[in-house]
N, C-alpha and C. Protein backbone atom coordinates (compact mmCIF):
# COMPACT_ATOMS: atom_id res chain seq x y z
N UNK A 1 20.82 -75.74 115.62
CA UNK A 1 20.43 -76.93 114.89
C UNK A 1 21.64 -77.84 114.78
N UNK A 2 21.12 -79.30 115.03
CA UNK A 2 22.79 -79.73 115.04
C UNK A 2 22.61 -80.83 113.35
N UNK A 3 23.43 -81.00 112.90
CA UNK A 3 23.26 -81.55 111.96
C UNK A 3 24.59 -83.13 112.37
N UNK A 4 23.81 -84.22 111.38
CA UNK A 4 24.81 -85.15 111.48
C UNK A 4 25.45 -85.78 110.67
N UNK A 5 26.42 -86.34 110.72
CA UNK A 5 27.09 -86.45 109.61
C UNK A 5 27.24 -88.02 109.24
N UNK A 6 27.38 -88.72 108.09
CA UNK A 6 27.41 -90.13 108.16
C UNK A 6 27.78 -90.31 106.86
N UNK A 7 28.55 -91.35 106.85
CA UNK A 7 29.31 -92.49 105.74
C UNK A 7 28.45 -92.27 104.79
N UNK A 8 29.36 -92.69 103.41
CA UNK A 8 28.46 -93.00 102.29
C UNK A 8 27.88 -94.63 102.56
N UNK A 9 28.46 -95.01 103.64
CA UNK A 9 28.01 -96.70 103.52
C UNK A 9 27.39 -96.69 104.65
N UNK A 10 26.91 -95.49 105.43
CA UNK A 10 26.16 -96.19 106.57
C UNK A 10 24.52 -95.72 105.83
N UNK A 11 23.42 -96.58 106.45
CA UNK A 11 22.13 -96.47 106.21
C UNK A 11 21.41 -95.53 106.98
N UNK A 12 20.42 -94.27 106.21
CA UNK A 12 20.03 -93.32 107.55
C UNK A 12 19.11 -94.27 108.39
N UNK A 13 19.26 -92.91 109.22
CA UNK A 13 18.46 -93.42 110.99
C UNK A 13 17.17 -93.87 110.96
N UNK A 14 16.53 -94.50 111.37
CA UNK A 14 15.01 -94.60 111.57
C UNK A 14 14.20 -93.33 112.39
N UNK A 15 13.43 -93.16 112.74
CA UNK A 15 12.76 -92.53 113.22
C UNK A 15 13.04 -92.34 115.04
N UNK A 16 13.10 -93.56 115.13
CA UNK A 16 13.68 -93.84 116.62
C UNK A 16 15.02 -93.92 116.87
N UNK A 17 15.39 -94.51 116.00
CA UNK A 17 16.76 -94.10 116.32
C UNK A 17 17.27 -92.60 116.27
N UNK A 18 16.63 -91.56 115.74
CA UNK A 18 16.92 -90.56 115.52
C UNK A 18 16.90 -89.91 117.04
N UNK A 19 15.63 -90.14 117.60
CA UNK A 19 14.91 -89.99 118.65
C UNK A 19 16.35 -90.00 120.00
N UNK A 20 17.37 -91.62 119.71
CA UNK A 20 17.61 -91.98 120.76
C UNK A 20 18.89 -91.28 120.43
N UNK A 21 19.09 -90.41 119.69
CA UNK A 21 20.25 -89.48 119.36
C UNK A 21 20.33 -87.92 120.17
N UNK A 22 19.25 -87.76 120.69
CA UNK A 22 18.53 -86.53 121.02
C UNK A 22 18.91 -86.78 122.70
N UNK A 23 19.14 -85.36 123.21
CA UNK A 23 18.94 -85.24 124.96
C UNK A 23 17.51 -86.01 125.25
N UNK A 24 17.40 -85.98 126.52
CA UNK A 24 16.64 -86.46 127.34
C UNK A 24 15.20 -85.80 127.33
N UNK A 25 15.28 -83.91 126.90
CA UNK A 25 14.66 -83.19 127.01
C UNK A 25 13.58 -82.98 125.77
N UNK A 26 14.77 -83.05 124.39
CA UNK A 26 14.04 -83.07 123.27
C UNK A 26 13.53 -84.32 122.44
N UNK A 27 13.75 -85.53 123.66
CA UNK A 27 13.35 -86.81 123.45
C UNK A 27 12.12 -86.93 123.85
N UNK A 28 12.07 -86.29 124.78
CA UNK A 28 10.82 -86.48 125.40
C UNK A 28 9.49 -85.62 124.15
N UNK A 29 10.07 -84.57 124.08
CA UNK A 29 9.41 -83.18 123.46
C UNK A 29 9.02 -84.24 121.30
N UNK A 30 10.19 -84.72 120.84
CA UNK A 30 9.82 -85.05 119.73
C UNK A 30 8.82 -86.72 120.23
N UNK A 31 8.73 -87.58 121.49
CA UNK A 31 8.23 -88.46 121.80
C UNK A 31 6.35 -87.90 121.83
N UNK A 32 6.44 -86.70 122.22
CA UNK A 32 5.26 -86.13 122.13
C UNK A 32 4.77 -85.23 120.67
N UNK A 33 5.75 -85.74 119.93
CA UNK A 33 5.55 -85.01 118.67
C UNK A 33 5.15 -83.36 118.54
N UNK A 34 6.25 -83.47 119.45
CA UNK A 34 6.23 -81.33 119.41
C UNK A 34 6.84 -80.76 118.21
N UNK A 35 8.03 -81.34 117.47
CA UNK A 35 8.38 -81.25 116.69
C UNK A 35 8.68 -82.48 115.38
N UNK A 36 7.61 -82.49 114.73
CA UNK A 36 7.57 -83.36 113.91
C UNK A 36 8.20 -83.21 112.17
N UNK A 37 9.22 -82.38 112.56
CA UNK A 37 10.05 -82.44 111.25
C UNK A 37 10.59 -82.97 111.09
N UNK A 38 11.20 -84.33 111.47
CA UNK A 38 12.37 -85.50 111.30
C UNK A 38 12.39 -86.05 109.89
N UNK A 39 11.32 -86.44 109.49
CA UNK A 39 11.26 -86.21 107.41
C UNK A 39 11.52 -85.48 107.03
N UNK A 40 11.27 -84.13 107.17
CA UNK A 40 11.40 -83.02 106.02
C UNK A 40 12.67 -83.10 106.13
N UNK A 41 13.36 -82.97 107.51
CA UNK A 41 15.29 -83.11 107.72
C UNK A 41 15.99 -84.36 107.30
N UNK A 42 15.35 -85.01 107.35
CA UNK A 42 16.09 -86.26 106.15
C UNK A 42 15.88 -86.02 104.90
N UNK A 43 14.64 -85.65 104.35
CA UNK A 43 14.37 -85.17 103.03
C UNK A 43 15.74 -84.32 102.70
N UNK A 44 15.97 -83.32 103.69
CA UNK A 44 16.47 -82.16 103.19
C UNK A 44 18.01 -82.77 102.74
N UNK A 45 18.63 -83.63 104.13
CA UNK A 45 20.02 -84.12 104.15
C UNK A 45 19.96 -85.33 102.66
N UNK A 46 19.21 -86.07 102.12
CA UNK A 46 18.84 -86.93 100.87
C UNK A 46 19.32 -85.71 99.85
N UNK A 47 18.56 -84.37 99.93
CA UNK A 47 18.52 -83.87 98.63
C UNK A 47 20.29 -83.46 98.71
N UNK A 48 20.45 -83.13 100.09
CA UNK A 48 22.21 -82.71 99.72
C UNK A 48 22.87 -82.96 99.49
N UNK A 49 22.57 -84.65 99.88
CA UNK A 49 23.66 -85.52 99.41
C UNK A 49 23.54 -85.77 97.68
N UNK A 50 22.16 -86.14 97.17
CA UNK A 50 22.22 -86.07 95.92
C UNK A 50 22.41 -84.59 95.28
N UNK A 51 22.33 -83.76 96.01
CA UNK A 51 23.46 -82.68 95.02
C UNK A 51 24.97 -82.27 94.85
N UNK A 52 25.45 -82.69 95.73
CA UNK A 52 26.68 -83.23 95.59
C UNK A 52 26.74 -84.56 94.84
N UNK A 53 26.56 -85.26 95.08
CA UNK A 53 26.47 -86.35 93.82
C UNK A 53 26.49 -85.93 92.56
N UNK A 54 25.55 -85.34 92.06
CA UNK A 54 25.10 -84.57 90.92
C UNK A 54 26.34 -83.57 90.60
N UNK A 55 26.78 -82.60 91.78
CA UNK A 55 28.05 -81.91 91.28
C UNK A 55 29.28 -82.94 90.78
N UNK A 56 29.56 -83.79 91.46
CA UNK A 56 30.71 -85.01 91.01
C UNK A 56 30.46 -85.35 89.59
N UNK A 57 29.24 -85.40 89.56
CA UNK A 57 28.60 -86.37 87.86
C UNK A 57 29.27 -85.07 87.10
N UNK A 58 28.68 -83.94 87.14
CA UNK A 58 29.00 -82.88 86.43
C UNK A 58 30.34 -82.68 86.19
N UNK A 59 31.15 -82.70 87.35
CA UNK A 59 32.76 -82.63 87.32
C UNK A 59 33.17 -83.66 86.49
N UNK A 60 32.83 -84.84 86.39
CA UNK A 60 34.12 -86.14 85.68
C UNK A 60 32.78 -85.56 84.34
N UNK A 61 32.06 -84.89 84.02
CA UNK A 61 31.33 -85.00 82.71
C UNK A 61 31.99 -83.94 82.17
N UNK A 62 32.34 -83.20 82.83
CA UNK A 62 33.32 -81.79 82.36
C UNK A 62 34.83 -81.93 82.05
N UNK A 63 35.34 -83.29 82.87
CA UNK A 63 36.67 -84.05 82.31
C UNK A 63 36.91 -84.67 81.41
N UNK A 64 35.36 -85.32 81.15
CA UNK A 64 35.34 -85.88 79.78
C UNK A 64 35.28 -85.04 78.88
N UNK A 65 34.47 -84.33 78.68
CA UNK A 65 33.98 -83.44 77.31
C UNK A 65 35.77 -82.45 77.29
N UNK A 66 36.32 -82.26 78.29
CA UNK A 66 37.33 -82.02 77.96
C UNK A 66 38.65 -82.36 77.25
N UNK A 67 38.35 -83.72 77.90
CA UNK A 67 39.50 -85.10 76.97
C UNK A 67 39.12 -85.26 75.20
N UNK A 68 37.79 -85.20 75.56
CA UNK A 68 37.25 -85.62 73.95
C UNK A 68 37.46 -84.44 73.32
N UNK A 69 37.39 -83.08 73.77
CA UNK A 69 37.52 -81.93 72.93
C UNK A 69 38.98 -81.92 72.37
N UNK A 70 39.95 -82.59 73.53
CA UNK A 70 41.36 -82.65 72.87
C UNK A 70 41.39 -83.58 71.67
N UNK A 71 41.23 -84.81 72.13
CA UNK A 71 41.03 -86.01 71.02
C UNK A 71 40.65 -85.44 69.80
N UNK A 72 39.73 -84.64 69.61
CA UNK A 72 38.90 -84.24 68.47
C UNK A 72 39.82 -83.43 67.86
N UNK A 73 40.45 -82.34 68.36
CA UNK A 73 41.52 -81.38 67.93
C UNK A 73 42.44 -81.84 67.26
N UNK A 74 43.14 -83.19 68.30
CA UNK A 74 44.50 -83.88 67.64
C UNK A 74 43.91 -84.46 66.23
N UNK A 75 43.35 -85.15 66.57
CA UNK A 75 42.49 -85.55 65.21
C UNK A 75 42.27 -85.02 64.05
N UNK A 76 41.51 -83.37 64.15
CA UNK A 76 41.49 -82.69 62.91
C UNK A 76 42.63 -82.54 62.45
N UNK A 77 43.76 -81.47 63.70
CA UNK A 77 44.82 -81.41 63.56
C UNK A 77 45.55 -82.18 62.21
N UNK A 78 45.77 -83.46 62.82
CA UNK A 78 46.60 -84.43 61.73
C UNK A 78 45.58 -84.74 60.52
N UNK A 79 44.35 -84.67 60.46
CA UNK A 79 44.02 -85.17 59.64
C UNK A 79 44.15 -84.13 58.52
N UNK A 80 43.94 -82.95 58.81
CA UNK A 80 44.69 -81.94 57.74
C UNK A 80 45.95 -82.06 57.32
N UNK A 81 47.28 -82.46 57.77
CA UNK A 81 48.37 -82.21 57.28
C UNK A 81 48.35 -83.71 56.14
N UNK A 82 49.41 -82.63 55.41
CA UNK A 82 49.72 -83.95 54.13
C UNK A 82 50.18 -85.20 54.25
N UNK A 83 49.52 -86.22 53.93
CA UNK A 83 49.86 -87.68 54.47
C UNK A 83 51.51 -87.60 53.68
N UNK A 84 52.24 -88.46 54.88
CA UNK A 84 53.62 -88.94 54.54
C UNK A 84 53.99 -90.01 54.21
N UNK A 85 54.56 -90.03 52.68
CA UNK A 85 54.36 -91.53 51.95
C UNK A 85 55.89 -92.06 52.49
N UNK A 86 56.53 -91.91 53.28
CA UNK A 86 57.60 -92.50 53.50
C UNK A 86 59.04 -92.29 52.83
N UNK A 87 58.38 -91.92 51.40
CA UNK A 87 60.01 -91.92 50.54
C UNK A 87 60.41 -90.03 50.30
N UNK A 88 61.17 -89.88 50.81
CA UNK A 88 62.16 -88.50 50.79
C UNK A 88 62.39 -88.14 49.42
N UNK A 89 63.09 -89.45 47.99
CA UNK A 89 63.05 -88.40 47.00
C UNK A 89 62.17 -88.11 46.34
N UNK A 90 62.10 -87.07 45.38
CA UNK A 90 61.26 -86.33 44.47
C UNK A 90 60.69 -87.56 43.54
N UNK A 91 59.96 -87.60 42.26
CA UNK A 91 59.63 -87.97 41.30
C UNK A 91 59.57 -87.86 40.22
């Protein structure tokens, strides 16, 4: 099975164009619609690409919730310690 590979900026193939990607042999053979899976294999290459997509979303969503978990920490952190009024002596 050969699979193909393409840009995030190029547009998939048409139907025929797919066709004119193919030997001579299995041009002829998908021209006669011997094998009429050329959707389901774009379907399939669509869903992969949007799952990788989906893994990326997940990754920078896992960078965030990580940043903010710090933020939140520093935050309690200081907000517990005793505010510092500036002046050193006693009263």
């Amino acid at each position: 099975m050969t699979t193909f590979s393409t840009s995030a900026t190029s547009r998939p193939l048409t139907s025929s164009e797919w066709v004119s990607t193919l030997p001579p042999w299995r041009s002829l053979l998908a021209t006669l619609n011997w094998r009429p899976v050329y959707d389901i294999e774009m379907r399939g290459r669509e869903s992969e690409k949007r799952a990788k997509q989906l893994e990326s979303e997940i990754e920078l969503l896992q960078e965030s919730n990580a940043r903010i978990a710090r933020f939140e920490q520093e935050l309690f952190s200081s907000s517990n310690q005793a505010p510092s009024t500036g002046d050193s002596s006693p009263t």
